[in-house]
C-alpha atoms as a PDB file:
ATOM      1  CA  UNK A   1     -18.096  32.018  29.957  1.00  0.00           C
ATOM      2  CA  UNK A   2     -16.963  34.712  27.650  1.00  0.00           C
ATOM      3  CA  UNK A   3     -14.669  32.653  25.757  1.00  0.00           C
ATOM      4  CA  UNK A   4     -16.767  30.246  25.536  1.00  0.00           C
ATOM      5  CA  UNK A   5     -19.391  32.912  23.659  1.00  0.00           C
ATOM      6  CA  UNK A   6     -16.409  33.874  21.395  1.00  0.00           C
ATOM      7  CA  UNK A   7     -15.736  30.370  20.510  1.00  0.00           C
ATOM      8  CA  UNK A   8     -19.389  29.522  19.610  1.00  0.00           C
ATOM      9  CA  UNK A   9     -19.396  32.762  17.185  1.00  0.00           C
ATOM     10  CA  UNK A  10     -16.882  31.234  15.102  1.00  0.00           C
ATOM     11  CA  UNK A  11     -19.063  27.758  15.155  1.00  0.00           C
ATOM     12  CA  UNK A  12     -21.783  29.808  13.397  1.00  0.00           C
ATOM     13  CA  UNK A  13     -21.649  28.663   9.506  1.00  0.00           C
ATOM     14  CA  UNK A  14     -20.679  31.716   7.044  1.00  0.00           C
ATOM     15  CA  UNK A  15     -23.359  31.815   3.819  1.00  0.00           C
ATOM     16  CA  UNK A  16     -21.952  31.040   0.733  1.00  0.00           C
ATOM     17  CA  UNK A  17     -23.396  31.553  -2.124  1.00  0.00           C
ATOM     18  CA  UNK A  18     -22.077  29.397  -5.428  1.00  0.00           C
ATOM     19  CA  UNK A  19     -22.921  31.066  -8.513  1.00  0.00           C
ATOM     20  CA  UNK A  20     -25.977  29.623 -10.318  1.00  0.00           C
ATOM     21  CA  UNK A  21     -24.979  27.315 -13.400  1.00  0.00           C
ATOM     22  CA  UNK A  22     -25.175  28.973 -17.061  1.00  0.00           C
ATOM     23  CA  UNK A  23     -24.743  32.432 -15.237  1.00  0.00           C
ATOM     24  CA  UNK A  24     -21.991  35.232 -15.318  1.00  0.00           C
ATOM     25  CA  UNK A  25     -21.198  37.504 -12.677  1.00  0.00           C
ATOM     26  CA  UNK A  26     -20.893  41.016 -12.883  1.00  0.00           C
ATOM     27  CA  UNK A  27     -16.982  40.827 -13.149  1.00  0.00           C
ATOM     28  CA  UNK A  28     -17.241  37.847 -16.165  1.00  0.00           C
ATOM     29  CA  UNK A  29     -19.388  40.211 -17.653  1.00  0.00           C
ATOM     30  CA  UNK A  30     -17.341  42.891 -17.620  1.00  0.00           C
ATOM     31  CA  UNK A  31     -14.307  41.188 -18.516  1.00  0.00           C
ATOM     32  CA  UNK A  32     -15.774  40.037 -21.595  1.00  0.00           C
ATOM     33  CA  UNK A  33     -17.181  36.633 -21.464  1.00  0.00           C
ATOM     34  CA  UNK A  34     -20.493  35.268 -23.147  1.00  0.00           C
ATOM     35  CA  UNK A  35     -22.691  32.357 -22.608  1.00  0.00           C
ATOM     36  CA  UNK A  36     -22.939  30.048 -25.355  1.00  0.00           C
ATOM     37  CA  UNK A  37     -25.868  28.447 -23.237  1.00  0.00           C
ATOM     38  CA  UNK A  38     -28.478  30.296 -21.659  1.00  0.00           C
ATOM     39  CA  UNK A  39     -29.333  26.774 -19.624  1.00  0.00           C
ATOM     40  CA  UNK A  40     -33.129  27.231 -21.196  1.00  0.00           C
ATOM     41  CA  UNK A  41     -32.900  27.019 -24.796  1.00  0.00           C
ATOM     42  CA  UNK A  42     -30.563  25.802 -27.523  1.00  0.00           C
ATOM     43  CA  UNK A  43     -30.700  29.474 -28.892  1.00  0.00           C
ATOM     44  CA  UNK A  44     -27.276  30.162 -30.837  1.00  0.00           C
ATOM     45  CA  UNK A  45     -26.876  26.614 -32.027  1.00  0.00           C
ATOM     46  CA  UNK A  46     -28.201  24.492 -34.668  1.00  0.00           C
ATOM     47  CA  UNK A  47     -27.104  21.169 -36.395  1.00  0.00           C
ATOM     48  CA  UNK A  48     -24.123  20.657 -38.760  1.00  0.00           C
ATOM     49  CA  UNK A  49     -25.229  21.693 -41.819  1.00  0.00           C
ATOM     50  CA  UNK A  50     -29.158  22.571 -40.615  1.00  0.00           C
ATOM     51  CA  UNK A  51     -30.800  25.224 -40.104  1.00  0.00           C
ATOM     52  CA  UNK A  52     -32.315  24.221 -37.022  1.00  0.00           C
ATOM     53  CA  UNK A  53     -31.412  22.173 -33.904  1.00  0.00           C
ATOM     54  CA  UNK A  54     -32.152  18.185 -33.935  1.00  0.00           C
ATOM     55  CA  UNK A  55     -35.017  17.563 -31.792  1.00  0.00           C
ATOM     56  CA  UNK A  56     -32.469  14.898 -30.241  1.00  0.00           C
ATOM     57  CA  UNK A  57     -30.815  17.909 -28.804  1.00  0.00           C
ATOM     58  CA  UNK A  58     -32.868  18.932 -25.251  1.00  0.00           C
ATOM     59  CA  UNK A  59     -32.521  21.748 -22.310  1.00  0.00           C
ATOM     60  CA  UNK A  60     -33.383  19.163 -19.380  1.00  0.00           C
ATOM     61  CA  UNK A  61     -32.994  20.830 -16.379  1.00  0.00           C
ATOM     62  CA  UNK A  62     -30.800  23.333 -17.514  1.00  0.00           C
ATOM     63  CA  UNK A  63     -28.451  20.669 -19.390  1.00  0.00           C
ATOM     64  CA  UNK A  64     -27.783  20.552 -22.808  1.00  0.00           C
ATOM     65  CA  UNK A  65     -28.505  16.984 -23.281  1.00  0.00           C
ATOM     66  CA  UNK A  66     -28.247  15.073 -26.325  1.00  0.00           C
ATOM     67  CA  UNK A  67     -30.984  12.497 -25.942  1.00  0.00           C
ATOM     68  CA  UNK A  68     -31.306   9.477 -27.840  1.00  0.00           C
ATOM     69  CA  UNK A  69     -34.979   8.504 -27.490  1.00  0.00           C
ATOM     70  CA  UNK A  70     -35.832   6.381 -30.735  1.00  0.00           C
ATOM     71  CA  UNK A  71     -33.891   3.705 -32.019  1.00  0.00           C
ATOM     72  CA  UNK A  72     -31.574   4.988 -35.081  1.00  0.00           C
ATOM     73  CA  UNK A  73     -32.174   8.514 -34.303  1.00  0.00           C
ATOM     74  CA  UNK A  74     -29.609  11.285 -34.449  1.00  0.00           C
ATOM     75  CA  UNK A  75     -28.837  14.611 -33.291  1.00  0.00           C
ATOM     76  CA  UNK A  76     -25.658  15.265 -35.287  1.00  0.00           C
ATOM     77  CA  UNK A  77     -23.127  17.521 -34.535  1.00  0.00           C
ATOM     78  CA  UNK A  78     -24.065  20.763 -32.456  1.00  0.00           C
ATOM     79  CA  UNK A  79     -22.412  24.203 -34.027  1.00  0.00           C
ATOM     80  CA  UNK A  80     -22.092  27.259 -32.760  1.00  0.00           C
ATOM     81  CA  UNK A  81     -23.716  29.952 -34.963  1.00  0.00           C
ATOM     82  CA  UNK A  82     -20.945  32.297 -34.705  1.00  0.00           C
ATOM     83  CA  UNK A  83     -17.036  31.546 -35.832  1.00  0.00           C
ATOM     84  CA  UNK A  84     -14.317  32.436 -32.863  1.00  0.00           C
ATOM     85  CA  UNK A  85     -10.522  32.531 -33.679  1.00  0.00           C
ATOM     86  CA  UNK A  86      -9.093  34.066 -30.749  1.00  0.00           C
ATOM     87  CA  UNK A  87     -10.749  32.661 -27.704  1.00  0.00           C
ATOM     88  CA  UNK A  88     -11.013  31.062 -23.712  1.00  0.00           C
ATOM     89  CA  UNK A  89     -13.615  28.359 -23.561  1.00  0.00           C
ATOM     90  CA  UNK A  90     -14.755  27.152 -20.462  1.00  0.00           C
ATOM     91  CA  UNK A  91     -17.398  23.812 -19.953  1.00  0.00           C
ATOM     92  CA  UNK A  92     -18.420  21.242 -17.890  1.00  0.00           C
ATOM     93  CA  UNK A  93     -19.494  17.739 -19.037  1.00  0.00           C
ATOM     94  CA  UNK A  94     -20.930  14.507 -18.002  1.00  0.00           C
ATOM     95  CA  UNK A  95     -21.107  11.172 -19.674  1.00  0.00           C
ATOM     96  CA  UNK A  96     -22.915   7.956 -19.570  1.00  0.00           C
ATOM     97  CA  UNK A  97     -21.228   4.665 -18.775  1.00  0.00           C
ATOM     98  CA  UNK A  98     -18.765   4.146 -22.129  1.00  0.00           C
ATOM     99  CA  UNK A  99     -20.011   7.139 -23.524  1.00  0.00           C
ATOM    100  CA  UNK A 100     -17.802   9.027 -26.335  1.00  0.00           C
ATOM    101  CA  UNK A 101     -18.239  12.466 -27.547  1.00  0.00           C
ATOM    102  CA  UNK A 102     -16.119  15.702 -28.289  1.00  0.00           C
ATOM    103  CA  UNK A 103     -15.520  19.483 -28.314  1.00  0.00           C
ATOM    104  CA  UNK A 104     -14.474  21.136 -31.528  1.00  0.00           C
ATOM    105  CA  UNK A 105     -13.112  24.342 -32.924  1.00  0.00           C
ATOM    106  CA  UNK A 106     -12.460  25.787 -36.011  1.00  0.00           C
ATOM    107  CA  UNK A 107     -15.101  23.615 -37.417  1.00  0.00           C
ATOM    108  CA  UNK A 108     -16.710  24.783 -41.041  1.00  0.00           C
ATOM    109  CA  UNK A 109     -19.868  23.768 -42.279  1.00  0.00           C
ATOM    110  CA  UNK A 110     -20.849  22.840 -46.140  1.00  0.00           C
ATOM    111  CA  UNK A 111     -21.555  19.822 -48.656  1.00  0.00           C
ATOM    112  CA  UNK A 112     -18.216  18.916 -49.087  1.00  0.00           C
ATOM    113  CA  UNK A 113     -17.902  18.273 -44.836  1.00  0.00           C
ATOM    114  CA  UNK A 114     -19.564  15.155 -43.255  1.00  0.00           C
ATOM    115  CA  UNK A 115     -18.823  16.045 -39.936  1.00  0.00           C
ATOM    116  CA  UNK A 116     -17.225  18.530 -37.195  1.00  0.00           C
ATOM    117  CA  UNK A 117     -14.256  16.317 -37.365  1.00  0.00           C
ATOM    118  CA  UNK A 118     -14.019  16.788 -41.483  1.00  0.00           C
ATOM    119  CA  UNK A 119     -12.307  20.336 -40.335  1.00  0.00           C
ATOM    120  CA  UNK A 120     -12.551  21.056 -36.746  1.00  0.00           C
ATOM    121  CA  UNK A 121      -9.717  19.742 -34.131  1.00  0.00           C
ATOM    122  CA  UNK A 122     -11.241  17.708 -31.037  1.00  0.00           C
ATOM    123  CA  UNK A 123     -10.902  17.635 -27.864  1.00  0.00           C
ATOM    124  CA  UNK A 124     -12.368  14.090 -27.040  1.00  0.00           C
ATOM    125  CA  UNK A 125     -14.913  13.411 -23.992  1.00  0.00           C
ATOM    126  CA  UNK A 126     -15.227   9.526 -23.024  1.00  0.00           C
ATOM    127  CA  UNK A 127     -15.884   7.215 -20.407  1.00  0.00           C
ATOM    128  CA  UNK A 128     -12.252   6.028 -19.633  1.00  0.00           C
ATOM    129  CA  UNK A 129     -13.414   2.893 -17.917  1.00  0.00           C
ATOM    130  CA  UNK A 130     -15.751   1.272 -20.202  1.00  0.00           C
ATOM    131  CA  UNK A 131     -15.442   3.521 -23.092  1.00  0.00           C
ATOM    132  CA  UNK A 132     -14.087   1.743 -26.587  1.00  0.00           C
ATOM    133  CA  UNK A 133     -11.330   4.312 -27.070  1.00  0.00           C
ATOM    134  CA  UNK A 134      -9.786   3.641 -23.819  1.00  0.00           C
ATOM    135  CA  UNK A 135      -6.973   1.695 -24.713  1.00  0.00           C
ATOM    136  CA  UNK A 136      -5.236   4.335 -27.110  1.00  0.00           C
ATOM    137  CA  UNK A 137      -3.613   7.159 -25.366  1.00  0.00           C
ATOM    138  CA  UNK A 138      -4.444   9.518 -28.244  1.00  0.00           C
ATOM    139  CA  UNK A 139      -7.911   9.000 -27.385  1.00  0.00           C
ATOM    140  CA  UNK A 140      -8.608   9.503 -23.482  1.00  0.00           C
ATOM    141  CA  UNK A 141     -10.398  12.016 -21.859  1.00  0.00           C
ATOM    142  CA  UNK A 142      -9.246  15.554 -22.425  1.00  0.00           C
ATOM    143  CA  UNK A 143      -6.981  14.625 -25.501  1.00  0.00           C
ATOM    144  CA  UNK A 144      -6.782  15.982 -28.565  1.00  0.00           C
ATOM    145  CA  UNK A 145      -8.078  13.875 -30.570  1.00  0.00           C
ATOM    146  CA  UNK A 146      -5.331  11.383 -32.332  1.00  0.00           C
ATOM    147  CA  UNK A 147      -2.978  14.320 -31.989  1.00  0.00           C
ATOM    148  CA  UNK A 148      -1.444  14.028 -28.324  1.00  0.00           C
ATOM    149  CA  UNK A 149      -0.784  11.052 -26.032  1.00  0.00           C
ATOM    150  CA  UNK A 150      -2.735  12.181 -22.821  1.00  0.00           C
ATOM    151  CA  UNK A 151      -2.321   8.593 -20.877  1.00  0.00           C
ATOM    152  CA  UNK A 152      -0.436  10.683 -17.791  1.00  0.00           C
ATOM    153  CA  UNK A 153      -2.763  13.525 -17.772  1.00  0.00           C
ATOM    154  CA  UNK A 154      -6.407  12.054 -18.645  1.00  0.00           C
ATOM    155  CA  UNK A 155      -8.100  12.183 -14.749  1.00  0.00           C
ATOM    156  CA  UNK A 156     -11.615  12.642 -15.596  1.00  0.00           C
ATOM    157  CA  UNK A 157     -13.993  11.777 -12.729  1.00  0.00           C
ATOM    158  CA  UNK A 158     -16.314   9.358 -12.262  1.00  0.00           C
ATOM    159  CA  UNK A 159     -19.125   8.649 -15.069  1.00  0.00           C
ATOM    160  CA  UNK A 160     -22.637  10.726 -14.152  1.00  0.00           C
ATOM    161  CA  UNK A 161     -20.193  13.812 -12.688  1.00  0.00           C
ATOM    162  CA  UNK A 162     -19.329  16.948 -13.770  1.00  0.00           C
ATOM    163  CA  UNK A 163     -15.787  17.255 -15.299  1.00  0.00           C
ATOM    164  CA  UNK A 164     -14.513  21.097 -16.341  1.00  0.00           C
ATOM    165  CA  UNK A 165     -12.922  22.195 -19.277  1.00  0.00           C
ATOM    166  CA  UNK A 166     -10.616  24.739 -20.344  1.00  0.00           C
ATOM    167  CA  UNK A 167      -9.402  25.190 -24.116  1.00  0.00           C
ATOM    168  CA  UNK A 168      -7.356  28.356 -24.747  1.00  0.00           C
ATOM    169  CA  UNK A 169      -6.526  29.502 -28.684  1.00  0.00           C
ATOM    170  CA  UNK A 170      -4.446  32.447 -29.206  1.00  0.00           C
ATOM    171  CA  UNK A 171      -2.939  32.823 -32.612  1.00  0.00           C
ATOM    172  CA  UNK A 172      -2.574  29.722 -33.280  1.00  0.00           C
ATOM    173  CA  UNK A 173      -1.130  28.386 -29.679  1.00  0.00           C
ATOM    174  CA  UNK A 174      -3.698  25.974 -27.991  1.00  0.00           C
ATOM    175  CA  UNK A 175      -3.709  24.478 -24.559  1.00  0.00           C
ATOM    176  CA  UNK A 176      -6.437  22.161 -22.924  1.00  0.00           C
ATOM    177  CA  UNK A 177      -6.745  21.575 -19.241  1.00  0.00           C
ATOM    178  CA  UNK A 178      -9.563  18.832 -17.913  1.00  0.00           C
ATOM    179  CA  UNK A 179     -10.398  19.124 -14.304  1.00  0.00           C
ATOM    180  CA  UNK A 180      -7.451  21.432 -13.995  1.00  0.00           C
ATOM    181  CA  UNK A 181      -4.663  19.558 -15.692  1.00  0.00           C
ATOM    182  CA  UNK A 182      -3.332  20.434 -18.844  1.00  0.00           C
ATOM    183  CA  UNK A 183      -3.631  17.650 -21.274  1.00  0.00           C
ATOM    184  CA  UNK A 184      -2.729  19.027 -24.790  1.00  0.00           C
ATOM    185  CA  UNK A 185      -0.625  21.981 -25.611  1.00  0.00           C
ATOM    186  CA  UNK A 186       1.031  22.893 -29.595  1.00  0.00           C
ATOM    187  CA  UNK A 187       1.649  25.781 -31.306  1.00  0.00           C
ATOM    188  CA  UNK A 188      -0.487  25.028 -35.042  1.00  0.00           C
ATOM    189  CA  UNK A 189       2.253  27.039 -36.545  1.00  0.00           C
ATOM    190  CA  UNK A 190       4.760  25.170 -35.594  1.00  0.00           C
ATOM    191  CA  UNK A 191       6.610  21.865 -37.858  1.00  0.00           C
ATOM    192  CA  UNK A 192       5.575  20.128 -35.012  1.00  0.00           C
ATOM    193  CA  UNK A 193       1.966  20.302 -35.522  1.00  0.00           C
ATOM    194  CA  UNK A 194       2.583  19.788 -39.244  1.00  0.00           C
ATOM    195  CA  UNK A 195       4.127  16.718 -38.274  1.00  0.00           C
ATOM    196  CA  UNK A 196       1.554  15.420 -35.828  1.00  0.00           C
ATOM    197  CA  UNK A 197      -1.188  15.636 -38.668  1.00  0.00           C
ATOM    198  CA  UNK A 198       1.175  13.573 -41.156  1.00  0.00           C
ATOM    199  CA  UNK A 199       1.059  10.933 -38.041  1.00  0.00           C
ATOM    200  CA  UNK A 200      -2.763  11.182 -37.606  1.00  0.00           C
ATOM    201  CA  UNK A 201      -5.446   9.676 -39.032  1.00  0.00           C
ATOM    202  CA  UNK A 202      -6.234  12.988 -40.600  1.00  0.00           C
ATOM    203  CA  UNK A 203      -3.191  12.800 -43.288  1.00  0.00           C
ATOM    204  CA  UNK A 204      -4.244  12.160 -46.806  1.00  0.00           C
ATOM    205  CA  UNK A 205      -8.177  11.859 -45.854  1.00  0.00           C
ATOM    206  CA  UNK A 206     -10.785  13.207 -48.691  1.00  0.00           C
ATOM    207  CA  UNK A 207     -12.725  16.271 -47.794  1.00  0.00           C
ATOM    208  CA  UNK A 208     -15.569  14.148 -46.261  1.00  0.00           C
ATOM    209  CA  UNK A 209     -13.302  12.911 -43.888  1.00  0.00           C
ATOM    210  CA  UNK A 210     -10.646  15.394 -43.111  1.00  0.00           C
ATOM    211  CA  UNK A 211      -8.294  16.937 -46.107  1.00  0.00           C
ATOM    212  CA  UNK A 212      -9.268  20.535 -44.840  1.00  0.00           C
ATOM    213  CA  UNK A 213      -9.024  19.522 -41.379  1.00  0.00           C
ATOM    214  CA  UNK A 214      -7.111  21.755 -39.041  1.00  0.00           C
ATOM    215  CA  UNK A 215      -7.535  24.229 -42.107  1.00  0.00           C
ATOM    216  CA  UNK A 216      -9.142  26.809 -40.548  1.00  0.00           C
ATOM    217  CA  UNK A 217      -8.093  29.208 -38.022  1.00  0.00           C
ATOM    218  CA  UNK A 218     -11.795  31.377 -37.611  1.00  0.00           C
ATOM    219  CA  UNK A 219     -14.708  28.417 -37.460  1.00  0.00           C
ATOM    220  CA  UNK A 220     -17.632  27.206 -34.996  1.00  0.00           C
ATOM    221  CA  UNK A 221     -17.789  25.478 -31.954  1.00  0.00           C
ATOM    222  CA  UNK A 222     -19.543  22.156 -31.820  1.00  0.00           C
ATOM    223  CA  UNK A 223     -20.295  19.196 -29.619  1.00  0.00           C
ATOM    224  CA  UNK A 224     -19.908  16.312 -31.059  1.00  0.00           C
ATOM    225  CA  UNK A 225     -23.515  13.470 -31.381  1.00  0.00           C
ATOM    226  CA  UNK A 226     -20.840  10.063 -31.423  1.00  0.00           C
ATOM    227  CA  UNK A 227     -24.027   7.965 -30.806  1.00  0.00           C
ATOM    228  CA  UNK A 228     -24.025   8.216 -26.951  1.00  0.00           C
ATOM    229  CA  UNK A 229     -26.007  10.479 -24.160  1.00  0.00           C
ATOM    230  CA  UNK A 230     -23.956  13.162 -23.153  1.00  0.00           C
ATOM    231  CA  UNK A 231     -24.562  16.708 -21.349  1.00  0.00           C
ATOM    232  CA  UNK A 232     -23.504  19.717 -20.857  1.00  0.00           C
ATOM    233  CA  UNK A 233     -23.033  23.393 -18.963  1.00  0.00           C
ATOM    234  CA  UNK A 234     -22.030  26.429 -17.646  1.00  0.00           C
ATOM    235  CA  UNK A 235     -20.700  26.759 -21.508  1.00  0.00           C
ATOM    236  CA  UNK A 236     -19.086  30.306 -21.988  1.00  0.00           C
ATOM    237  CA  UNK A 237     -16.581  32.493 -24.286  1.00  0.00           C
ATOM    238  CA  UNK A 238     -14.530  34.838 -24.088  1.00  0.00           C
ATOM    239  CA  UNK A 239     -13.546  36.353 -27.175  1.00  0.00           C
ATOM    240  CA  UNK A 240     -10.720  39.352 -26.568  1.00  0.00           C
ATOM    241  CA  UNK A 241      -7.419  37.908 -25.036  1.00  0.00           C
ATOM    242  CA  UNK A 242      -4.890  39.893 -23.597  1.00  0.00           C
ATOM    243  CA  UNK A 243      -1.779  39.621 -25.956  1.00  0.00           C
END
């Protein structure tokens, strides 16, 4: 009878309680990380080149959604206000079915830049079942972008679920990891990297279309609009890395 008292105590489900989404805990906090996304408003973002945030940018739910509701309409690219150079970035996204979009840093904003791609280096979301890119291994999930063959490393999960990101920039050394898997890692000092951009589609582009890109080692965030409904969360910065 006794032991059969013990054993039912340790049937008795233990409470646990998973951090709300587009939080920090006391111990992020005081480590040093910041939400980019407060999960209510768009606050600390606006469009490339704007002032303001496209109204094809929502908070649904505590998603940052971009939301295609009109025919032709765009949201273009979402930038951080502020410019990071040293930095851990964590995310989560989710795609629709052959969806395409991207994460950038060291993006820079002005007249002579089309896009976040014109400077900033990607690191590209997409569908890799039915999206278009799926057949080049430069441009899976968790690549970056037309730099780095990811075709053994790409796992993202299924469309409609959350996938996590990691990208990691420390004077000048950069690492990705998607769902825990490093996909990407150079040093942008290196001849290596030089090289890579000679082999990309970046090499010899005008300034519309890329001959500052990779330029920069202090610009914004952004999240790329590449036509399709994507979201995202939990999106948070830490700015001071242990050297």
């Amino acid at each position: 009878m006794h032991i059969a008292k013990i054993f039912f105590c340790f049937l008795i489900p233990v409470a646990v309680h998973a951090q709300k989404p587009n939080t920090l805990s006391k111990a992020e906090e005081k480590d040093g990380w910041q939400l980019l996304f407060d999960g209510k408003t768009t606050k600390g973002w606006h469009s490339f080149n704007q002032q303001t945030v496209s109204p094809a940018w929502k908070v649904i739910r505590g998603e940052l959604n971009l939301k295609i509701t009109r025919e032709g309409e765009r949201g273009g690219d979402l930038v951080t206000d502020d410019e990071f150079e040293n930095f851990d970035l964590r995310l989560e996204w989710k795609i629709r079915k052959g969806g395409n979009s991207g994460i950038f840093y060291g993006v820079k904003e002005g007249a002579e830049y089309g896009w976040a791609s014109s400077t900033g280096v990607e690191m590209q979301i997409l569908d890799n079942i039915d999206g278009a890119d799926r057949h080049h291994p430069k441009h899976l999930a968790g690549t970056m972008y037309d730099l780095i063959d990811a075709s053994q490393t790409s796992r993202p999960k299924a469309v409609g679920r959350w996938n996590e990101v990691r990208i990691l920039k420390n004077n000048g050394r950069v690492t990705f990891w998607l769902n825990g898997t490093i996909t990407a890692q150079v040093d942008m000092n290196s001849k290596e990297w030089a090289q890579m951009i000679r082999n990309s589609k970046w090499y010899g582009a005008n300034k519309f279309n890329g001959e500052d890109f990779a330029k920069f080692s202090k610009g914004k965030i952004a999240l790329q609009d590449h036509f399709d409904e994507v979201s995202f969360r939990n999106i948070k910065i830490k700015r001071k890395l242990a050297m």
